[in-house]
Protein backbone atom coordinates (compact mmCIF):
# COMPACT_ATOMS: atom_id res chain seq x y z
CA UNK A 1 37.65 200.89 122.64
CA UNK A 2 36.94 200.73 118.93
CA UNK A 3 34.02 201.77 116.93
CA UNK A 4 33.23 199.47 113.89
CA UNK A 5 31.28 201.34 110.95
CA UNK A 6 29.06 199.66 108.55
CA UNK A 7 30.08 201.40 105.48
CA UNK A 8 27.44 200.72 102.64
CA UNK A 9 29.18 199.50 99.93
CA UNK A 10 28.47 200.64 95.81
CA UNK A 11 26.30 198.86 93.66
CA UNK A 12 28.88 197.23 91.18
CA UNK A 13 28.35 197.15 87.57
CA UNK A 14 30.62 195.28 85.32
CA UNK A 15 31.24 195.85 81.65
CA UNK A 16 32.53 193.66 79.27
CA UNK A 17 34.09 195.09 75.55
CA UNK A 18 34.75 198.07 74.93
CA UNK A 19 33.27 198.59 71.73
CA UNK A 20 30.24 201.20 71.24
CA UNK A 21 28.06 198.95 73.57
CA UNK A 22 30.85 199.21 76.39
CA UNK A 23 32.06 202.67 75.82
CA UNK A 24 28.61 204.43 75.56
CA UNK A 25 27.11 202.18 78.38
CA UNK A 26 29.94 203.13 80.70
CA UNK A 27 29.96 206.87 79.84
CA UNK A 28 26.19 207.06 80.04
CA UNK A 29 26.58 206.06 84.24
CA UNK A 30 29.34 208.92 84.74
CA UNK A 31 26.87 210.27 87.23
CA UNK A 32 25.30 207.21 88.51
CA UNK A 33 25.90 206.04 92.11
CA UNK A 34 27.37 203.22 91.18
CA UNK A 35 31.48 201.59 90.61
CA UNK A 36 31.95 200.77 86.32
CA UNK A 37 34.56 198.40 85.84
CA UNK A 38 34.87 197.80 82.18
CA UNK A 39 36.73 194.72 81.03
CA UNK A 40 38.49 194.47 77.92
CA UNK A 41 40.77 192.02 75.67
CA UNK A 42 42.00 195.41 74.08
CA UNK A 43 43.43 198.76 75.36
CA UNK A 44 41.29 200.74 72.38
CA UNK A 45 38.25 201.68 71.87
CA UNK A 46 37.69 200.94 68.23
CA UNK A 47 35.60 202.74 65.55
CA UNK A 48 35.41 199.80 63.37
CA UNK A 49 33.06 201.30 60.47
CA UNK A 50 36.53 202.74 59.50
CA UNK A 51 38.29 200.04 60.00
CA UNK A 52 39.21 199.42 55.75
CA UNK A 53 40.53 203.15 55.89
CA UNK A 54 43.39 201.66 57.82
CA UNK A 55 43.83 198.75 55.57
CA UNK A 56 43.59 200.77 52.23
CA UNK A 57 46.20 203.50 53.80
CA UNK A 58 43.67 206.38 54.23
CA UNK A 59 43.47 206.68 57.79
CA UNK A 60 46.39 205.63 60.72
CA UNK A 61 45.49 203.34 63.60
CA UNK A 62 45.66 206.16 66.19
CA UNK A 63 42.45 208.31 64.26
CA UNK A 64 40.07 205.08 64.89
CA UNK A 65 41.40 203.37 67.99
CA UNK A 66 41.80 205.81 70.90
CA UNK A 67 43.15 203.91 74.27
CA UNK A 68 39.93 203.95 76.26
CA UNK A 69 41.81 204.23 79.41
CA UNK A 70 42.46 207.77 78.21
CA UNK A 71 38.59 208.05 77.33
CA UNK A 72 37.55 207.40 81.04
CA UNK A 73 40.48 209.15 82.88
CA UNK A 74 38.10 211.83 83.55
CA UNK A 75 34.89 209.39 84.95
CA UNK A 76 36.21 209.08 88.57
CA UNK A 77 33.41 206.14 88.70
CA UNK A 78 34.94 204.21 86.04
CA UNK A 79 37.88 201.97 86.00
CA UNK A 80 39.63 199.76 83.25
CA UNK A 81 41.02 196.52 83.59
CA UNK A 82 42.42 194.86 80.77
CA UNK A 83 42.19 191.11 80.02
CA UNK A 84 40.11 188.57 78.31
CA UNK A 85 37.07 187.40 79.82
CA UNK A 86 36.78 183.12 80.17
CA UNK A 87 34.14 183.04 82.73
CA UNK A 88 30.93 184.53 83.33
CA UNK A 89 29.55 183.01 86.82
CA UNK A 90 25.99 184.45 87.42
CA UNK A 91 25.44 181.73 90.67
CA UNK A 92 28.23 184.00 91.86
CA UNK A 93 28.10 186.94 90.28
CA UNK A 94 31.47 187.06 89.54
CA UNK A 95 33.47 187.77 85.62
CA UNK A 96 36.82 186.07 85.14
CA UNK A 97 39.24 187.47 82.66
CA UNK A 98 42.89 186.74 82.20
CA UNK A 99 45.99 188.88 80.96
CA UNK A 100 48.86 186.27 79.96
CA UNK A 101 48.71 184.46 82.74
CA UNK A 102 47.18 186.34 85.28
CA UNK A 103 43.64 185.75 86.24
CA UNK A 104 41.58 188.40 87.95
CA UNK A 105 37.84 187.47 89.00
CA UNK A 106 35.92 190.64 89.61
CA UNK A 107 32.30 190.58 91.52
CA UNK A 108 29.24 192.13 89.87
CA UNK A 109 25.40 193.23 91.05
CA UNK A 110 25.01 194.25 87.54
CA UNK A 111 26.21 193.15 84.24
CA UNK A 112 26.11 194.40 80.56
CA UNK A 113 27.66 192.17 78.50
CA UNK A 114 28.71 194.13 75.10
CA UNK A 115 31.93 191.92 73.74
CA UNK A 116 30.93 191.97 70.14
CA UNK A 117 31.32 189.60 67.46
CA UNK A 118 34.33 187.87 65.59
CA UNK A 119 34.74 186.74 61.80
CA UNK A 120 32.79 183.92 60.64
CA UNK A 121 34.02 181.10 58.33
CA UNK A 122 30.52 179.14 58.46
CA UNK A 123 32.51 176.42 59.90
CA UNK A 124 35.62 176.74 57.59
CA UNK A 125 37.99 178.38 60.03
CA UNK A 126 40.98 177.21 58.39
CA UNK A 127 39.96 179.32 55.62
CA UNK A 128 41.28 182.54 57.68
CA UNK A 129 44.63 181.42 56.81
CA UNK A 130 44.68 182.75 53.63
CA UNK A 131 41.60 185.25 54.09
CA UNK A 132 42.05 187.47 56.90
CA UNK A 133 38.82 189.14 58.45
CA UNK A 134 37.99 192.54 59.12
CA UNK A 135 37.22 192.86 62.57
CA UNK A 136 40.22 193.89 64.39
CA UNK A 137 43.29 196.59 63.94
CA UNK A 138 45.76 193.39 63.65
CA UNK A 139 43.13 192.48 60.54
CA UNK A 140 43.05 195.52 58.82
CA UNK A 141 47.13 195.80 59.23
CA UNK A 142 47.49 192.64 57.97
CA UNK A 143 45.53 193.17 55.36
CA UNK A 144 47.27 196.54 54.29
CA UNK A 145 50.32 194.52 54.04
CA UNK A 146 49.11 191.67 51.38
CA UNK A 147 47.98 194.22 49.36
CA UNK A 148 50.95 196.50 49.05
CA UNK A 149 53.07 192.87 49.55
CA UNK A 150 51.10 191.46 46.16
CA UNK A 151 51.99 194.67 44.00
CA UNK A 152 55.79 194.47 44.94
CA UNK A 153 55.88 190.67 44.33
CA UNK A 154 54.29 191.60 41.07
CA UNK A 155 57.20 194.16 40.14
CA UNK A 156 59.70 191.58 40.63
CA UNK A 157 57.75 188.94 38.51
CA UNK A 158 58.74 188.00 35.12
CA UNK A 159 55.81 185.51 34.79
CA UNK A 160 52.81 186.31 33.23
CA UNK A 161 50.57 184.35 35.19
CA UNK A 162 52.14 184.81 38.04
CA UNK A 163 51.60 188.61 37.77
CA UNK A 164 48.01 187.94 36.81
CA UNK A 165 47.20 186.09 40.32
CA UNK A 166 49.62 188.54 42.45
CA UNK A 167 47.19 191.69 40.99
CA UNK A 168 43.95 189.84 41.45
CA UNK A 169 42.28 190.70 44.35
CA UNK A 170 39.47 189.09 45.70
CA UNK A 171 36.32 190.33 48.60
CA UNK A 172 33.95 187.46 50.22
CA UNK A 173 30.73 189.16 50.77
CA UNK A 174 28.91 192.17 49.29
CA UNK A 175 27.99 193.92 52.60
CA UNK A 176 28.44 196.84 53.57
CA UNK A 177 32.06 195.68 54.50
CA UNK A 178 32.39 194.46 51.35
CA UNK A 179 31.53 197.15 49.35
CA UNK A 180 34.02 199.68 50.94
CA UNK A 181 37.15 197.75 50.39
CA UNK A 182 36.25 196.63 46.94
CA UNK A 183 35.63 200.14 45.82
CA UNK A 184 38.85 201.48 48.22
CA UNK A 185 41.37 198.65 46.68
CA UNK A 186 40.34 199.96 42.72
CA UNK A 187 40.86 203.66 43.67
CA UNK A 188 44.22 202.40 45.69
CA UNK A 189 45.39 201.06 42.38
CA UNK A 190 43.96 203.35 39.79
CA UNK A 191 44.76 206.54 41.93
CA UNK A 192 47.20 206.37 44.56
CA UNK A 193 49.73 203.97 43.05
CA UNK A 194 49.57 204.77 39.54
CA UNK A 195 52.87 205.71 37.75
CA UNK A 196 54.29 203.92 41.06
CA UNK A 197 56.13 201.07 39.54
CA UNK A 198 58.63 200.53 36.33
CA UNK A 199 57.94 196.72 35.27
CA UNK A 200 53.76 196.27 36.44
CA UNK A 201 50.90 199.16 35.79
CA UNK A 202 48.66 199.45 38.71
CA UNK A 203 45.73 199.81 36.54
CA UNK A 204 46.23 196.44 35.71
CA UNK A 205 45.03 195.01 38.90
CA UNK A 206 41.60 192.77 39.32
CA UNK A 207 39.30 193.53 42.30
CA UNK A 208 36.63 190.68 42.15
CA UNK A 209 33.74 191.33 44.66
CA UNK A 210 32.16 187.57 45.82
CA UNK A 211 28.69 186.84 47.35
CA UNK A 212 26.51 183.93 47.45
CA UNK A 213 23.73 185.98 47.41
CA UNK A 214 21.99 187.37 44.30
CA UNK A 215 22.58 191.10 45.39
CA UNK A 216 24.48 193.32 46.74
CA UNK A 217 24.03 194.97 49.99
CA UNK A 218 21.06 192.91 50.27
CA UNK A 219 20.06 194.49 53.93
CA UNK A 220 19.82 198.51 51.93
CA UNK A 221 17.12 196.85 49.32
CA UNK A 222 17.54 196.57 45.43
CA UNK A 223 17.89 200.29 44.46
CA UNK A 224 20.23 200.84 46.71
CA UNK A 225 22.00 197.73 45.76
CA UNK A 226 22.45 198.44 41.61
CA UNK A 227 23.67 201.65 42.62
CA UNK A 228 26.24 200.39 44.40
CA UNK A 229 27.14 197.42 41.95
CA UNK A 230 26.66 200.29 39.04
CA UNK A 231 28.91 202.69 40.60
CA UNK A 232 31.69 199.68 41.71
CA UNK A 233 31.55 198.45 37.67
CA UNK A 234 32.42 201.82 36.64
CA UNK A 235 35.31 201.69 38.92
CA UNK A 236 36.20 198.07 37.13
CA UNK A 237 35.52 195.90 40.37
CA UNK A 238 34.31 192.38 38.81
CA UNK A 239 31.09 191.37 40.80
CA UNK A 240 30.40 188.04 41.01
CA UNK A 241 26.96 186.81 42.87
CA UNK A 242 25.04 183.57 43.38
CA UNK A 243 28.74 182.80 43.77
CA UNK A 244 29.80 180.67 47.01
CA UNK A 245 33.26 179.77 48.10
CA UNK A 246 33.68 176.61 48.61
CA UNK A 247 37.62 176.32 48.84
CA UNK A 248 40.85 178.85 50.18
CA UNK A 249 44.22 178.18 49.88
CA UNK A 250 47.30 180.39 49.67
CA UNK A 251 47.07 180.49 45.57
CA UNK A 252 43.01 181.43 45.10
CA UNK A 253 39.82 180.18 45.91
CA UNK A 254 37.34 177.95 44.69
CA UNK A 255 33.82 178.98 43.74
CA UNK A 256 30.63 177.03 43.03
CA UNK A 257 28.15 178.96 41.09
CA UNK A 258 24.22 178.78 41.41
CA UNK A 259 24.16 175.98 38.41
CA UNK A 260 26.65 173.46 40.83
CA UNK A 261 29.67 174.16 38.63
CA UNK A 262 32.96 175.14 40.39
CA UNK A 263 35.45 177.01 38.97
CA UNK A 264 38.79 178.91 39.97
CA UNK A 265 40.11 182.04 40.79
CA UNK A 266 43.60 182.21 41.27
CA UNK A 267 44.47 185.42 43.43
CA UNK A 268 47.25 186.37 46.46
CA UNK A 269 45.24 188.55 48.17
CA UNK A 270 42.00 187.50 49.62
CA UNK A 271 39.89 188.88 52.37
CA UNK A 272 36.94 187.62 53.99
CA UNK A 273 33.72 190.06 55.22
CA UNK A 274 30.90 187.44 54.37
CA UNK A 275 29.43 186.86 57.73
CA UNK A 276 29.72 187.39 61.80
CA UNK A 277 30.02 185.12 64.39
CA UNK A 278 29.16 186.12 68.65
CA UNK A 279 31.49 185.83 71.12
CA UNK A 280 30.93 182.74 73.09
CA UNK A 281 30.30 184.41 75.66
CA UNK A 282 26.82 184.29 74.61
CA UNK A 283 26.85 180.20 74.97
CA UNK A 284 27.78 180.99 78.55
CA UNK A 285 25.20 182.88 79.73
CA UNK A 286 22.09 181.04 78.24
CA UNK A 287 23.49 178.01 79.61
CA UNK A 288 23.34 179.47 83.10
CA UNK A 289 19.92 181.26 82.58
CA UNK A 290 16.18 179.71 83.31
CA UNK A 291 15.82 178.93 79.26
CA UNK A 292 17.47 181.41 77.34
CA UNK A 293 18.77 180.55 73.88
CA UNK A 294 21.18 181.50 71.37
CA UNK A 295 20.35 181.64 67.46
CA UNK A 296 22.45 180.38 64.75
CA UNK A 297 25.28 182.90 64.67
CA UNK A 298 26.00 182.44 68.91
CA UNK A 299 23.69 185.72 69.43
CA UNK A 300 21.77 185.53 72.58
CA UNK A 301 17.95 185.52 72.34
CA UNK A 302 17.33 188.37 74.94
CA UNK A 303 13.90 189.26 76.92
CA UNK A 304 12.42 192.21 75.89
CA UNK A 305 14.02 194.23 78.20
CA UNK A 306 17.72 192.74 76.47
CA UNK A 307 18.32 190.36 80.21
CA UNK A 308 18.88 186.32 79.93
CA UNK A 309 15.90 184.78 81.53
CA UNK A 310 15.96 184.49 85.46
CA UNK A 311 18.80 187.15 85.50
CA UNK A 312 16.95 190.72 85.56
CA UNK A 313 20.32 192.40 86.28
CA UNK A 314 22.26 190.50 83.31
CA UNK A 315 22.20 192.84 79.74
CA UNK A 316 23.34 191.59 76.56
CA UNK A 317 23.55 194.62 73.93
CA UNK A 318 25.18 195.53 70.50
CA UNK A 319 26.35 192.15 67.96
CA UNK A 320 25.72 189.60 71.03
CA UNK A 321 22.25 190.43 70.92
CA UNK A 322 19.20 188.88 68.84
CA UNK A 323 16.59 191.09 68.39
CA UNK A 324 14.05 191.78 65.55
CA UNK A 325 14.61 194.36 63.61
CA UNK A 326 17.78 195.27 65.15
CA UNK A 327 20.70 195.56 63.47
CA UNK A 328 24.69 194.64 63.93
CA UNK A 329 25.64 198.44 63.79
CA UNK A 330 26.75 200.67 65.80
CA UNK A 331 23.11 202.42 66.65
CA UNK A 332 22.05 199.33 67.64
CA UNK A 333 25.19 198.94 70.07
CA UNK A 334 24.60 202.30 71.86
CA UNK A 335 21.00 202.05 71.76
CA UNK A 336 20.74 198.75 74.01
CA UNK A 337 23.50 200.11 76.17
CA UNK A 338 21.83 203.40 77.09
CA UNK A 339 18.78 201.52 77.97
CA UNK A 340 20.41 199.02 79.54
CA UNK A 341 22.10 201.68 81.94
CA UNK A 342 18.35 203.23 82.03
CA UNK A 343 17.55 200.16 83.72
CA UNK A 344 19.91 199.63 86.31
CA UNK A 345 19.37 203.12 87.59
CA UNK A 346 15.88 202.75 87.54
CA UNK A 347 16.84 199.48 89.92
CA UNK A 348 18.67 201.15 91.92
CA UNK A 349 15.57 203.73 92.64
CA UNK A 350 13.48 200.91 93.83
CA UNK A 351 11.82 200.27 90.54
CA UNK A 352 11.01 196.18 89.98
CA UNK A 353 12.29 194.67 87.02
CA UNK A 354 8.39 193.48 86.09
CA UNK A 355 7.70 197.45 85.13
CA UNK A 356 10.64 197.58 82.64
CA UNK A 357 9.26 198.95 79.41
CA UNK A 358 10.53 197.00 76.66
CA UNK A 359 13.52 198.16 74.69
CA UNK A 360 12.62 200.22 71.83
CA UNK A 361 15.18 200.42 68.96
CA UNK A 362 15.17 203.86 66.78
CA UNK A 363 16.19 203.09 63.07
CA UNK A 364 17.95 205.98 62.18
CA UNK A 365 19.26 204.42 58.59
CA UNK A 366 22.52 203.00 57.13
CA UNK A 367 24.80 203.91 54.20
CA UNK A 368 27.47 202.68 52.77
CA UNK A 369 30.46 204.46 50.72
CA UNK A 370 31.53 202.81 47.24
CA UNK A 371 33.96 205.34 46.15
CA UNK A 372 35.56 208.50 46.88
CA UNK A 373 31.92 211.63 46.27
CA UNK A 374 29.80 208.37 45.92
CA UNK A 375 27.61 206.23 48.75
CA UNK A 376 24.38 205.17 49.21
CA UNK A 377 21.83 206.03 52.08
CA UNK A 378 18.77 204.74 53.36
CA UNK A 379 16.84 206.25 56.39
CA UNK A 380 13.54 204.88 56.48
CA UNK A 381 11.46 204.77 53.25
CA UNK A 382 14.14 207.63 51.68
CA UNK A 383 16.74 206.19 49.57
CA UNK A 384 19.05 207.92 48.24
CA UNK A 385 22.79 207.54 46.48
CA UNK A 386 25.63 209.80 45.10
CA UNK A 387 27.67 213.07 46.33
CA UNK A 388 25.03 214.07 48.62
CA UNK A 389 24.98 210.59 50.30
CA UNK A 390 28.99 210.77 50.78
CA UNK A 391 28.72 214.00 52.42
CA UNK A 392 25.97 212.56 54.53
CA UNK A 393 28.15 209.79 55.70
CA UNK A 394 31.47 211.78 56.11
CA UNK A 395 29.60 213.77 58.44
CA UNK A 396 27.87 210.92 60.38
CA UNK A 397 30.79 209.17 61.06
CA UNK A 398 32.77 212.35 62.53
CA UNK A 399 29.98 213.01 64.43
CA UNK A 400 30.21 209.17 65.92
CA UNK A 401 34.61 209.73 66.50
CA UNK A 402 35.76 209.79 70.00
CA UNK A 403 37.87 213.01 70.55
CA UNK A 404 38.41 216.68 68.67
CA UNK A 405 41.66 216.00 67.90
CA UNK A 406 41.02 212.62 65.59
CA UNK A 407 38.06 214.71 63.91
CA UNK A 408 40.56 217.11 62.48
CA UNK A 409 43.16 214.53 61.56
CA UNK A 410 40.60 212.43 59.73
CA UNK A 411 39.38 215.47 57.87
CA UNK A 412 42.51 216.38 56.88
CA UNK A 413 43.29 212.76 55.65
CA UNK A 414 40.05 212.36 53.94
CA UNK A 415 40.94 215.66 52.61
CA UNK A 416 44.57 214.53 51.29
CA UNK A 417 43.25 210.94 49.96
CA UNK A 418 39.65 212.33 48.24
CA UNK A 419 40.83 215.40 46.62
CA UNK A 420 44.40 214.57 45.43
CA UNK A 421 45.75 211.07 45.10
CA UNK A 422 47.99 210.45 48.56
CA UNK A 423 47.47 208.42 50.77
CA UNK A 424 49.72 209.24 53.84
CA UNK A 425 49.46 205.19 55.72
CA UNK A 426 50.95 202.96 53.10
CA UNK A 427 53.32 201.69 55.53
CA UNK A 428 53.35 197.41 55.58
CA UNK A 429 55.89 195.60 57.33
CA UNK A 430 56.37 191.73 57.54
CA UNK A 431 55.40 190.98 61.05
CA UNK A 432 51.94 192.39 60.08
CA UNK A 433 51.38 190.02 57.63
CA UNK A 434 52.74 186.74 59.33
CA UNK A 435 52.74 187.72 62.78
CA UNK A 436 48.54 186.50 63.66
CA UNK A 437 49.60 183.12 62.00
CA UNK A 438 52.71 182.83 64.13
CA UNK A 439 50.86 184.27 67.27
CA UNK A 440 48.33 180.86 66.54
CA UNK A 441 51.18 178.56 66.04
CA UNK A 442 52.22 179.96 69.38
CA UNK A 443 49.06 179.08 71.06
CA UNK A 444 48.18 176.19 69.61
CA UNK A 445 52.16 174.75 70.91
CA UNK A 446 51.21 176.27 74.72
CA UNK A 447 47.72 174.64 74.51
CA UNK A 448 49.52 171.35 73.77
CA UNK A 449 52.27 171.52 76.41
CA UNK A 450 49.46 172.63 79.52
CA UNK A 451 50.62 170.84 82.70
CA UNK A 452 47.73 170.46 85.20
CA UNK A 453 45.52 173.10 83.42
CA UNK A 454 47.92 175.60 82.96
CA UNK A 455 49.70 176.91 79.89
CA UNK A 456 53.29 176.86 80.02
CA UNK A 457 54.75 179.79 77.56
CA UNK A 458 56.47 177.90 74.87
CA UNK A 459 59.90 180.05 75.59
CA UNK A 460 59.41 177.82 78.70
CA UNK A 461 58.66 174.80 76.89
CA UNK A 462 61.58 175.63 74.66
CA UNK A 463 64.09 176.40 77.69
CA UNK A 464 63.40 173.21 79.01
CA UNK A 465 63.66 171.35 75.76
CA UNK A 466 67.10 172.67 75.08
CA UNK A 467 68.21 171.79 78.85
CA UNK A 468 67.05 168.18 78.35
CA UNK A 469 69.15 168.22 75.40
CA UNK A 470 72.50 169.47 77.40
CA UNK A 471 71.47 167.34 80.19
CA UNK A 472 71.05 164.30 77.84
CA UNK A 473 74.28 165.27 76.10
CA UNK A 474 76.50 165.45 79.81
CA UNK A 475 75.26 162.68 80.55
CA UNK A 476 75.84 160.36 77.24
CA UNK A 477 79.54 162.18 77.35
CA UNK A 478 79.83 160.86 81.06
CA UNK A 479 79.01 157.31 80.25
CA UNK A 480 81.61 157.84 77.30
CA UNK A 481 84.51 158.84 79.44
CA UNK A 482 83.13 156.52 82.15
CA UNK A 483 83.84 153.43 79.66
CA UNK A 484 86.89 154.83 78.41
CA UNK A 485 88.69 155.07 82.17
CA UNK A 486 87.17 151.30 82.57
CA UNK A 487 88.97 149.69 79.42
CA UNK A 488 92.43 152.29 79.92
CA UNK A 489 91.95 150.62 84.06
CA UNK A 490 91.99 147.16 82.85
CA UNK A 491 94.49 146.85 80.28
CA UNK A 492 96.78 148.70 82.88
CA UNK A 493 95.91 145.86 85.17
CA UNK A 494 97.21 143.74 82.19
CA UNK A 495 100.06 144.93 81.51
CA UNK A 496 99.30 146.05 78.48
CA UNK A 497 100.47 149.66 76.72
CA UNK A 498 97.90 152.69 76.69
CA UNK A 499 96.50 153.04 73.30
CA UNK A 500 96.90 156.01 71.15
CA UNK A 501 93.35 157.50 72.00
CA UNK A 502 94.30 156.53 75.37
CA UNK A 503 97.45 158.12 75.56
CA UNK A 504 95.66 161.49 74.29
CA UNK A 505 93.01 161.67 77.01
CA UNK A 506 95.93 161.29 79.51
CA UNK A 507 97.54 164.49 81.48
CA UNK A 508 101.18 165.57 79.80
CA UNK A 509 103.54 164.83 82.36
CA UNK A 510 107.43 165.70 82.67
CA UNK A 511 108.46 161.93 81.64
CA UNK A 512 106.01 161.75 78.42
CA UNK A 513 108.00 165.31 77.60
CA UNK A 514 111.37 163.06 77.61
CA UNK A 515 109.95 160.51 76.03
CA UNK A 516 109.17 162.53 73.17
CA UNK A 517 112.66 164.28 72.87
CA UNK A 518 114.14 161.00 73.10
CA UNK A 519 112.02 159.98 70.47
CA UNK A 520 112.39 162.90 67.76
CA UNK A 521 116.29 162.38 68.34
CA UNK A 522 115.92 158.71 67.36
CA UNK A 523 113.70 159.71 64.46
CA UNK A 524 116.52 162.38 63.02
């Protein structure tokens, strides 16, 4: 006789990204009664308000990208699958993700969707050819590699103008973004790579900082923003507002000023920080919700309590979010997620979603470096720039690392890079330059050859090609030899003598050996 046992199962909550919205979110239920499963199209959790330290060769990947599986090893609640999310299904409460080809669907009773935002080309895609983003560690790589690339092209040029456009460098947008790797690229070439190389100076390089908009760091207000543009002049960074791009190709860009003319810059290295697209994920969900919307950049209009209308157990937090006064950072991020998770415990005590208090976001500022002892800081009416702002930030942004271990090794780099002139990353190699645009080209062939929905890899595509090929080839050779044996049958039936090429497809026998003795005697 057998006993069956109705084991209660765990309230399931999935999490998608692992950025600060998915990281803090999943940490902050640790002691929840609940299963995490945080889904993820990377294995890292990524600091990305360091991200130009990698491409400007201050800091390594490894001090701003620790493998978030590592991060939750400890959280016996928590588990990590890896793969990129396609679906959202909130009929069936299920998320669908996919790693190469292997699709995993994985059921939810709560969901906080956190998967960030991508580069946006305001509907110019093709300009990321020539303009990487900064958004990813395959972006910031990339970009560490055009730079260094464009100063050893240089040192091999004998062309004036040609050096001229290898040493200009050019930043899309003044943001905060913006701002950093201008001021990082000047002190790259004045500092770090001076004396460097025999036929180019370093000095000699052009950093030109773009924006269509007639300030920068419009967000931090107008003091903040001379300071910057003062302190980025000094450094010789060209700043160029009121100044849109209206054209990218693999020689410069074209720019069309505030009075309609358009004019040239020819540059190698360009790099785009001007604006942020969603994930699409957002589309998803408000077209599954009871009205919810999405604004212009894909960012999901949430309720006040950051759920998609009709869904109470459905969060959207951090860069997919739309909410006033909120902004893309990282506070923002780990803000909605802690109060998301706030939530769903409070759910899970009985509470009804009608009593949620509305979220509440806590401004507690934003800076921005320009230059090695030089940022700028605003936390609420208090502005303030310089030294003191620097150290302010330094110390922010350790505080906000993952790990002891990447707090010392950062220190020690800034320590290395700010005080002397080193910078211990400079390492570029060619696959990180070319290998997103061959990835693409990769994609774009698999996308083409899909056979009933599904992607066949193009080393599959390829394989078969080239068997086609042999097959096509055996088989043109067997028609070949075929019609060869007819014509050799039929002038046998004749009578006639084998032709030459006839004679040299046939077997040697004993007799054609006499033959040919016989032969060579005559012939002597």
């Amino acid at each position: 006789m057998s006993v069956e046992t109705n084991e209660k199962k765990r309230h399931r909550v999935v999490v998608i990204g692992s950025g600060f919205g998915g990281l803090f979110g999943t940490q902050a239920l640790k002691r929840a009664d609940v299963d995490v499963t945080l889904i993820a199209r990377t294995t890292h959790h990524l600091f990305q308000p360091l991200l130009y330290q990698v491409a400007t060769g201050i800091l390594s990947v490894g001090e701003i990208a620790p493998a978030t599986r590592v991060i939750l090893r400890k959280q016996k609640n928590a588990e990590v699958l890896m793969g990129d999310v396609e679906t959202i299904d909130l009929t069936n409460k299920t998320v669908t993700s996919r790693l190469l080809e292997r699709e995993t669907v994985t059921p939810f009773d709560s969901l906080i969707v956190a998967a960030g935002a991508q580069q946006s080309y305001f509907g110019n895609d093709h300009f990321a050819e020539f303009a990487p983003g900064m958004k990813t560690i395959d972006d910031a790589l990339e970009l560490r590699g055009r730079i260094l690339g464009a100063f050893e092209q240089a040192e091999l040029s004998t062309d004036p103008a040609e050096r001229e456009r290898l040493m200009t460098f050019v930043v899309v947008g003044a943001g905060p973004t913006g701002v950093e790797l201008a001021g990082q690229i000047s002190e790259l070439a004045t500092r770090t790579l001076d004396g460097a190389f025999r036929n180019i100076d370093a000095k000699d390089a052009k950093v030109v900082l773009l924006d269509a908009a007639p300030a920068v760091l419009p967000p931090m207000g107008k003091k903040l923003g001379e300071k910057a543009a003062k302190r980025l002049t000094k450094l010789g960074v060209d700043i160029q507002l009121n100044a849109m791009v209206t054209g990218v190709d693999n020689d410069g860009l074209t720019v069309k000023d505030k009075d309609g003319t358009e004019r040239r810059i020819e540059a190698q290295c360009k790099v785009w920080s001007a604006g942020v697209q969603a994930s699409p994920l957002g589309k998803q969900l408000a077209d599954q919700s009871d009205g919810t919307e999405v604004d212009r950049a894909g960012r999901v209009v949430v309720e006040p309590d950051l759920t998609v209308k009709g869904h109470p157990n459905v969060f959207v937090v951090g860069d997919m979010m739309s909410v006033k006064d909120v902004p893309g950072m990282a506070q923002g991020a780990i803000q909605g997620a802690k109060y998301a998770v706030k939530q769903i415990k409070a759910s899970l005590d009985g509470q009804n979603p009608s009593e949620r208090k509305p979220f509440s976001y806590f401004d507690k500022g934003s800076m921005a470096t320009v230059s090695r002892f030089s940022a700028v800081c605003k936390v609420g009416k208090l502005e303030f720039g310089g030294f003191i702002a620097w150290v302010a930030w330094l110390g922010l942004h350790l505080f906000y690392q993952v790990g002891y271990r990447n707090r010392l090794t950062t220190v020690i780099s800034w320590f290395v890079t700010f005080l002397g002139k080193g910078r211990a990353q400079m390492a570029s190699t060619e696959q990180q330059v070319f290998a997103r645009l061959a990835i693409e080209q990769l994609h774009t062939l698999e996308q083409e050859n899909r056979v009933d929905g599904v992607a066949i890899p193009t080393r599959t595509v390829e394989a078969t090609s080239k068997a086609a090929d042999r097959e096509s080839g055996a088989t043109a050779d067997a028609a070949e030899q075929s019609k060869q044996l007819d014509s050799t049958e039929k002038r046998a039936a004749s009578g006639a003598s084998p032709t030459p090429a006839e004679r040299q497809g046939e077997e040697p026998s004993a007799n054609d050996g006499a033959a040919e003795t016989a032969e060579a005697k005559r012939a002597g």
